[in-house]
PDB file of N, CA and C in Angstrom:
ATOM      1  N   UNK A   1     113.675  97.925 106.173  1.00  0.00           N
ATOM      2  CA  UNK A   1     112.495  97.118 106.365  1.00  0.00           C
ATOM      3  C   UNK A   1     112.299  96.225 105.144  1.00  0.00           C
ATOM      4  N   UNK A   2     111.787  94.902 105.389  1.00  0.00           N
ATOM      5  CA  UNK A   2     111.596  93.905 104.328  1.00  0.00           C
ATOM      6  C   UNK A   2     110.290  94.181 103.753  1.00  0.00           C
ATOM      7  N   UNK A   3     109.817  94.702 102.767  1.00  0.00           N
ATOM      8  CA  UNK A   3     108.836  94.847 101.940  1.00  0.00           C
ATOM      9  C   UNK A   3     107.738  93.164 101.818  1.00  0.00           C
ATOM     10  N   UNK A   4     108.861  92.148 102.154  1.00  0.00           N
ATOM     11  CA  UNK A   4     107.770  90.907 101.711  1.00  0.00           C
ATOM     12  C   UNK A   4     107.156  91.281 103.449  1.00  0.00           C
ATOM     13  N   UNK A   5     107.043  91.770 104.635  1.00  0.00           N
ATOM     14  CA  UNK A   5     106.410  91.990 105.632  1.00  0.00           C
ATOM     15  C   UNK A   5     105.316  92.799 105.413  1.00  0.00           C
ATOM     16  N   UNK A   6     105.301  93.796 104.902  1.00  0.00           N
ATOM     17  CA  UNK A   6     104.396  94.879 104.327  1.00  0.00           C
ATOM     18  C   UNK A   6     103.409  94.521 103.480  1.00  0.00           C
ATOM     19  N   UNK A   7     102.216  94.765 104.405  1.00  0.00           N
ATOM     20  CA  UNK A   7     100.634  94.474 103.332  1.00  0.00           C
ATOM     21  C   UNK A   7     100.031  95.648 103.225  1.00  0.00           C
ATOM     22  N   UNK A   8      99.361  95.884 102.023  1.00  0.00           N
ATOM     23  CA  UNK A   8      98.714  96.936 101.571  1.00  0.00           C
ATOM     24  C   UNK A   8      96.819  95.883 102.255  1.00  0.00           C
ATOM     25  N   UNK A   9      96.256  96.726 102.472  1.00  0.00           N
ATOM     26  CA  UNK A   9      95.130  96.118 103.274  1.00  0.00           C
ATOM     27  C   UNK A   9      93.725  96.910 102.596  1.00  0.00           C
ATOM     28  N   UNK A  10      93.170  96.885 102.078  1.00  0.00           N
ATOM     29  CA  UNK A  10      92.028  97.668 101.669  1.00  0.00           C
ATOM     30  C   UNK A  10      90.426  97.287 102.756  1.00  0.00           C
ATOM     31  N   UNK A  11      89.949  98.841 103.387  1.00  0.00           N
ATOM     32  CA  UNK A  11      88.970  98.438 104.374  1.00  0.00           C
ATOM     33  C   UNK A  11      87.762  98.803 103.585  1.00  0.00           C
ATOM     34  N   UNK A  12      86.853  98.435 104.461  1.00  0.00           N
ATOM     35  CA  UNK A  12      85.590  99.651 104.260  1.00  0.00           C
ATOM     36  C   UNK A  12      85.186  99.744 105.294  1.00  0.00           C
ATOM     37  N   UNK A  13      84.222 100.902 105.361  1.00  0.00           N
ATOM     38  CA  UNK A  13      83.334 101.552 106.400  1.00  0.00           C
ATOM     39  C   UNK A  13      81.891 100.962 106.372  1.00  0.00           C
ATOM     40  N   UNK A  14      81.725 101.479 105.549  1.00  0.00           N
ATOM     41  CA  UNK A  14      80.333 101.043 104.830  1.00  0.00           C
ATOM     42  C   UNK A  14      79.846 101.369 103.268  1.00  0.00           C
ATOM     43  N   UNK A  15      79.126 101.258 102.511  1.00  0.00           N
ATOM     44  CA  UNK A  15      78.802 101.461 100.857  1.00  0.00           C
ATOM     45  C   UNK A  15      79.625 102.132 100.279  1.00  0.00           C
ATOM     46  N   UNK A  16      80.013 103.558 100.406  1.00  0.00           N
ATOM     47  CA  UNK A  16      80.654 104.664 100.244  1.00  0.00           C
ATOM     48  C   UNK A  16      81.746 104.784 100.601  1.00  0.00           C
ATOM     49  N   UNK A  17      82.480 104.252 101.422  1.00  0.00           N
ATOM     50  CA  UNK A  17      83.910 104.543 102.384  1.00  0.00           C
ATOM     51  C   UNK A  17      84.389 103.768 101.653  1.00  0.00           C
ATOM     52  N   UNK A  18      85.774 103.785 101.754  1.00  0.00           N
ATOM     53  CA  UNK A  18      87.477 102.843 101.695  1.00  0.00           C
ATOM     54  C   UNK A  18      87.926 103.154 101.942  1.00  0.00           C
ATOM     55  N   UNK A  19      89.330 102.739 102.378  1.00  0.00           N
ATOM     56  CA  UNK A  19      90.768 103.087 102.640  1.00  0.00           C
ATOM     57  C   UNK A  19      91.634 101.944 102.684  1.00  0.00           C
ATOM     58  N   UNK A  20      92.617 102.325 102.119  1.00  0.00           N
ATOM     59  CA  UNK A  20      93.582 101.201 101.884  1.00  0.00           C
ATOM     60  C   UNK A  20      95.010 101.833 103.248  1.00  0.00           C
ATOM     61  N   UNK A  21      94.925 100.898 104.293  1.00  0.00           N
ATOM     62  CA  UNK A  21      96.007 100.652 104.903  1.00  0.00           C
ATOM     63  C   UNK A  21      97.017  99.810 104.833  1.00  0.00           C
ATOM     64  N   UNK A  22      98.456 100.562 105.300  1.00  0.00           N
ATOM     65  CA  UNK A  22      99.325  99.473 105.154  1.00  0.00           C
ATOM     66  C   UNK A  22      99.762  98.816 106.676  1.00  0.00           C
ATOM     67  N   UNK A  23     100.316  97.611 106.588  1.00  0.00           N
ATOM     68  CA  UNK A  23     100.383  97.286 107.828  1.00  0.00           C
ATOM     69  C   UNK A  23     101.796  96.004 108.065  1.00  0.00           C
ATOM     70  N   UNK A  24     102.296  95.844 109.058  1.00  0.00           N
ATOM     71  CA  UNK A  24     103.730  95.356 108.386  1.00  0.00           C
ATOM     72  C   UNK A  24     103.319  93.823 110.069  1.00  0.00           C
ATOM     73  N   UNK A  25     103.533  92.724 108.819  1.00  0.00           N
ATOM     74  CA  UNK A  25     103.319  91.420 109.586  1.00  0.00           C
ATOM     75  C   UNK A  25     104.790  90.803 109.881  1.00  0.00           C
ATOM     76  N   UNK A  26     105.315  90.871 111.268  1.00  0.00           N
ATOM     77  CA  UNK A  26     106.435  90.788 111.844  1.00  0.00           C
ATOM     78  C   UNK A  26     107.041  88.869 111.134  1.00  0.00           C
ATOM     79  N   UNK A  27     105.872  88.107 110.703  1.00  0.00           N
ATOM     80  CA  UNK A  27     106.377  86.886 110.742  1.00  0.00           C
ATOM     81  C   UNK A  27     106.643  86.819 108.350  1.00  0.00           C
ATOM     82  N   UNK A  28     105.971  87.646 107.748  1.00  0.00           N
ATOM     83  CA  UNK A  28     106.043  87.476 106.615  1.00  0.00           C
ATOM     84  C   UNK A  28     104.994  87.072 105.649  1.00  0.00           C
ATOM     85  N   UNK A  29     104.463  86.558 106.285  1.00  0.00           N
ATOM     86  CA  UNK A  29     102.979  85.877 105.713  1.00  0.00           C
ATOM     87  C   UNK A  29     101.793  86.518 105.760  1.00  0.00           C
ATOM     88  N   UNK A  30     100.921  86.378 105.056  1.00  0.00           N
ATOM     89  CA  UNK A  30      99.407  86.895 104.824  1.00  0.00           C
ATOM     90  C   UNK A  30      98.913  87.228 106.431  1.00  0.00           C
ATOM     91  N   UNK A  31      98.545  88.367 106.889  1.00  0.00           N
ATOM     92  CA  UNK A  31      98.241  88.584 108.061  1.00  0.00           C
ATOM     93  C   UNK A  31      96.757  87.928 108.302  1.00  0.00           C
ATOM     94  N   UNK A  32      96.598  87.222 109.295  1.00  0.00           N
ATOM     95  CA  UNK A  32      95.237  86.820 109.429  1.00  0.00           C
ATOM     96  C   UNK A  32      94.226  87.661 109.926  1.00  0.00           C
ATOM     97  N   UNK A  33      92.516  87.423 109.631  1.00  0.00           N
ATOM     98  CA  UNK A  33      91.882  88.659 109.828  1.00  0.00           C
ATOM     99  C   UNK A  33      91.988  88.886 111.020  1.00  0.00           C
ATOM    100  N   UNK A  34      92.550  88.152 112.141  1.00  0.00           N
ATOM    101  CA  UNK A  34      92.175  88.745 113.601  1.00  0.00           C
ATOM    102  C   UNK A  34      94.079  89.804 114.009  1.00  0.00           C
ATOM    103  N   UNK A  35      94.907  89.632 113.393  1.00  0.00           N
ATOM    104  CA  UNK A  35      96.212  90.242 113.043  1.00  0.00           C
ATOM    105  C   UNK A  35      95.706  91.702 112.599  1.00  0.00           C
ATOM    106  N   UNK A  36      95.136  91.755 111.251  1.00  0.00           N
ATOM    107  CA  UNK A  36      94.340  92.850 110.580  1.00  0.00           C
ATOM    108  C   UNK A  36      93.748  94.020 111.505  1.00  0.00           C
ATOM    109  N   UNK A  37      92.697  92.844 112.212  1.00  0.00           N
ATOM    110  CA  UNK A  37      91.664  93.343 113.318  1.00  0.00           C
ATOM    111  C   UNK A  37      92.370  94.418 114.642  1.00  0.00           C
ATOM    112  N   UNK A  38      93.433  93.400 114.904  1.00  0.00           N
ATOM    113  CA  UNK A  38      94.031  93.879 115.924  1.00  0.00           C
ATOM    114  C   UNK A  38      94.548  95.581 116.152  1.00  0.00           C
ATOM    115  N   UNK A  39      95.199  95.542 114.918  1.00  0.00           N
ATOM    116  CA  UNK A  39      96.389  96.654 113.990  1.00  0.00           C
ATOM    117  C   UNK A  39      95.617  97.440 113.175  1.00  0.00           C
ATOM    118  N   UNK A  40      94.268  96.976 113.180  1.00  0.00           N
ATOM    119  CA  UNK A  40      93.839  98.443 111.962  1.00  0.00           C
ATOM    120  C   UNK A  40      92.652  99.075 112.927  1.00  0.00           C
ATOM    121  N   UNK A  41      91.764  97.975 113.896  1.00  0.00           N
ATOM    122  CA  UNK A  41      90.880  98.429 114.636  1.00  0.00           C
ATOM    123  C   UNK A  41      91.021 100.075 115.292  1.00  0.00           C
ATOM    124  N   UNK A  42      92.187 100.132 115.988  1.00  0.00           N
ATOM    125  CA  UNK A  42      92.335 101.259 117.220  1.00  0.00           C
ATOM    126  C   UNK A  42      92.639 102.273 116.017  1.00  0.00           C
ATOM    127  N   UNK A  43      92.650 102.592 114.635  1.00  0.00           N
ATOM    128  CA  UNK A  43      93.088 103.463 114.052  1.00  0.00           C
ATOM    129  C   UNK A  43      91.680 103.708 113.314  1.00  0.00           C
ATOM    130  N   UNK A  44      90.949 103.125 113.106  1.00  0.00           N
ATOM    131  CA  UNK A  44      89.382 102.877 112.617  1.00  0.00           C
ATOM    132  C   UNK A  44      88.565 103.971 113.570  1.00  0.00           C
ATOM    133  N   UNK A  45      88.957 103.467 115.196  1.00  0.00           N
ATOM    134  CA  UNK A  45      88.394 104.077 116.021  1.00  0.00           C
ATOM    135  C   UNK A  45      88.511 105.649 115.876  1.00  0.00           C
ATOM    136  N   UNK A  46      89.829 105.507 116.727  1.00  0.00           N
ATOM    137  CA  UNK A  46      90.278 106.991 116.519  1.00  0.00           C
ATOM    138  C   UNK A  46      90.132 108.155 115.111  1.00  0.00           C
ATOM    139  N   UNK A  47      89.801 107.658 113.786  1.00  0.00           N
ATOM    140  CA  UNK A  47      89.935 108.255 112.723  1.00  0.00           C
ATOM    141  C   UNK A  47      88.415 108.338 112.240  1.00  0.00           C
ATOM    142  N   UNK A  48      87.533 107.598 111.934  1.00  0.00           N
ATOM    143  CA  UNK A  48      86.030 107.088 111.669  1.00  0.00           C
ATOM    144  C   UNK A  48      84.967 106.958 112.533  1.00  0.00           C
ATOM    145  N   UNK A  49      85.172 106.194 113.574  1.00  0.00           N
ATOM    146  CA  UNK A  49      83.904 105.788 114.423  1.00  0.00           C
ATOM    147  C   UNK A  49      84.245 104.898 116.052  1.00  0.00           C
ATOM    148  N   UNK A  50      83.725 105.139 116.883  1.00  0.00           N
ATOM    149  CA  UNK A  50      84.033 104.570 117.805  1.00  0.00           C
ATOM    150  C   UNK A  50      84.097 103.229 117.994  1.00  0.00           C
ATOM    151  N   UNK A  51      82.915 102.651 117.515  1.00  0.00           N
ATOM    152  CA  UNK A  51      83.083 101.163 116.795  1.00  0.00           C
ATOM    153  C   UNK A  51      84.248 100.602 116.660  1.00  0.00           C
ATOM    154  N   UNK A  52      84.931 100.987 115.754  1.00  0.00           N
ATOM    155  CA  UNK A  52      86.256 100.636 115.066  1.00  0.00           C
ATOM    156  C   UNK A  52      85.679  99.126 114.240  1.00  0.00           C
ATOM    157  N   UNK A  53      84.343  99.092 113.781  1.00  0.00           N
ATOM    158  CA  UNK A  53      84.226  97.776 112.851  1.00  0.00           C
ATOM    159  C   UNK A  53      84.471  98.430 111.077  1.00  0.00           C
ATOM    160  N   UNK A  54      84.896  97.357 110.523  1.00  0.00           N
ATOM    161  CA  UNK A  54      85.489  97.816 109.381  1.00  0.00           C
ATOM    162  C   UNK A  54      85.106  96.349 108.277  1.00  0.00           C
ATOM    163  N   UNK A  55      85.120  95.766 107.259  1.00  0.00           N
ATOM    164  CA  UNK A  55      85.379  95.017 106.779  1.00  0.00           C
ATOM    165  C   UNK A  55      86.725  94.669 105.825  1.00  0.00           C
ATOM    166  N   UNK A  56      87.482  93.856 105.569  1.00  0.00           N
ATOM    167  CA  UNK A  56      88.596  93.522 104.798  1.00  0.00           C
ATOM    168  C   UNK A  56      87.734  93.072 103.907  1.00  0.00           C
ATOM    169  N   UNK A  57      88.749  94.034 102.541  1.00  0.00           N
ATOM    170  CA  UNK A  57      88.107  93.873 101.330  1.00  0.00           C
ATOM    171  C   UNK A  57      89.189  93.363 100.492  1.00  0.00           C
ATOM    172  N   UNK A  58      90.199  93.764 101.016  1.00  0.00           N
ATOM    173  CA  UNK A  58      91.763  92.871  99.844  1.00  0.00           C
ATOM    174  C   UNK A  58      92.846  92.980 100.912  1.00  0.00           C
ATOM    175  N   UNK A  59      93.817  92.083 100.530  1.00  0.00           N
ATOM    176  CA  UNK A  59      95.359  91.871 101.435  1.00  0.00           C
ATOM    177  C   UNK A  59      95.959  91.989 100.320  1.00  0.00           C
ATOM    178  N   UNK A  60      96.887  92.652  99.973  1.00  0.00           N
ATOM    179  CA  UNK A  60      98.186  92.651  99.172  1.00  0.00           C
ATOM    180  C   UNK A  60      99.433  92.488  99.355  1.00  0.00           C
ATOM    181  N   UNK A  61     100.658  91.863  99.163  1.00  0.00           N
ATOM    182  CA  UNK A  61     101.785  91.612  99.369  1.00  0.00           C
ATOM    183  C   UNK A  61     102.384  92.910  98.943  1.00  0.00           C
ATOM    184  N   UNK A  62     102.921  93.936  99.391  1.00  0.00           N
ATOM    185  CA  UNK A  62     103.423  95.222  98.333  1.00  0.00           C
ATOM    186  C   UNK A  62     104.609  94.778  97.794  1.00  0.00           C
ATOM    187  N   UNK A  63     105.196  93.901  98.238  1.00  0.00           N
ATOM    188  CA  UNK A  63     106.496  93.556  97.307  1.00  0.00           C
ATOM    189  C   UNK A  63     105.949  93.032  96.178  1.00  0.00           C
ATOM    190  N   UNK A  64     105.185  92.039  96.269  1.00  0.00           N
ATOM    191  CA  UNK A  64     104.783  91.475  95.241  1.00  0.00           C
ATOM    192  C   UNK A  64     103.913  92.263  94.056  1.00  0.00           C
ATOM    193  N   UNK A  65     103.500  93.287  95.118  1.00  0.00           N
ATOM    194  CA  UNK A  65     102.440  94.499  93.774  1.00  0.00           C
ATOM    195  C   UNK A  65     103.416  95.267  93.126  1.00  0.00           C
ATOM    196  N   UNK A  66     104.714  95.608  94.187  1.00  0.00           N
ATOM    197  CA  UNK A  66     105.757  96.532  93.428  1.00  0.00           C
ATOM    198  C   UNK A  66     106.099  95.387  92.199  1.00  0.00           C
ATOM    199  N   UNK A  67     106.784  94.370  93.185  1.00  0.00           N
ATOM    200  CA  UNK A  67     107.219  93.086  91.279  1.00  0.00           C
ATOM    201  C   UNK A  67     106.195  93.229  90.507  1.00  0.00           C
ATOM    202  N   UNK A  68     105.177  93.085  90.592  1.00  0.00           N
ATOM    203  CA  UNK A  68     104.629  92.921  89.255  1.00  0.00           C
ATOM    204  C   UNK A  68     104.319  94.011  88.509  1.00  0.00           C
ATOM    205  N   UNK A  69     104.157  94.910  89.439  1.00  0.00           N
ATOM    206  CA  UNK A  69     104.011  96.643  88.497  1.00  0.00           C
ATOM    207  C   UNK A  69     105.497  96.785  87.588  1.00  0.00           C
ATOM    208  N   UNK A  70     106.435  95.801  88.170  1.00  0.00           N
ATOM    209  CA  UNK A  70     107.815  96.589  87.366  1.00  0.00           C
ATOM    210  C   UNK A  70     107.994  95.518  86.222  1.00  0.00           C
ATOM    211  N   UNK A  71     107.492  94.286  86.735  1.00  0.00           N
ATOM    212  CA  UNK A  71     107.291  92.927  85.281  1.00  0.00           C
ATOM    213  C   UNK A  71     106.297  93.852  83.995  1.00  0.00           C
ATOM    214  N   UNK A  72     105.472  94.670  84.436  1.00  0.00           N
ATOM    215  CA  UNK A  72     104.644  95.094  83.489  1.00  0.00           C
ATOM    216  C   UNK A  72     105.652  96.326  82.714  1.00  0.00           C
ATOM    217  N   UNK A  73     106.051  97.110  83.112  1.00  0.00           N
ATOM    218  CA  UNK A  73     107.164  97.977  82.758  1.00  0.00           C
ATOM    219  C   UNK A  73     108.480  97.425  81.921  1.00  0.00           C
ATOM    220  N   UNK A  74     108.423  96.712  81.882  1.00  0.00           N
ATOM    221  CA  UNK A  74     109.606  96.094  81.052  1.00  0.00           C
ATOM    222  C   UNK A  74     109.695  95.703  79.519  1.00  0.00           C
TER     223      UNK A  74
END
């Protein structure tokens, strides 16, 4: 699997909650929030609340978080 596909996604619930999901965008690019929506909703549901509403709080590239965690290591 290509890591530049792979986003680290950070949600919330509400005040108190987070969770950082990962989620893998078939085209490479920044997943858009309704992409996000799509792919993190039914797991929101099933895990948290029937709702499945959540807010996006960060998108991360993990390749790009792994590069730069290892630029800092050097």
């Amino acid at each position: 699997m290509d890591l530049g596909c792979v986003f680290a996604v950070t949600i919330s619930f509400n005040e108190r909650e987070s969770e950082t999901v990962h989620i893998v965008a078939r085209h490479g690019s920044h997943p858009t929030e309704a992409e996000i929506d799509a792919l993190v909703a039914p797991y929101v549901r099933r895990v948290y609340h029937e709702s499945g509403r959540f807010e996006i709080e960060d998108v991360v590239s993990v390749k790009e978080s792994i590069e730069n965690l290892l630029s800092y290591s050097r």
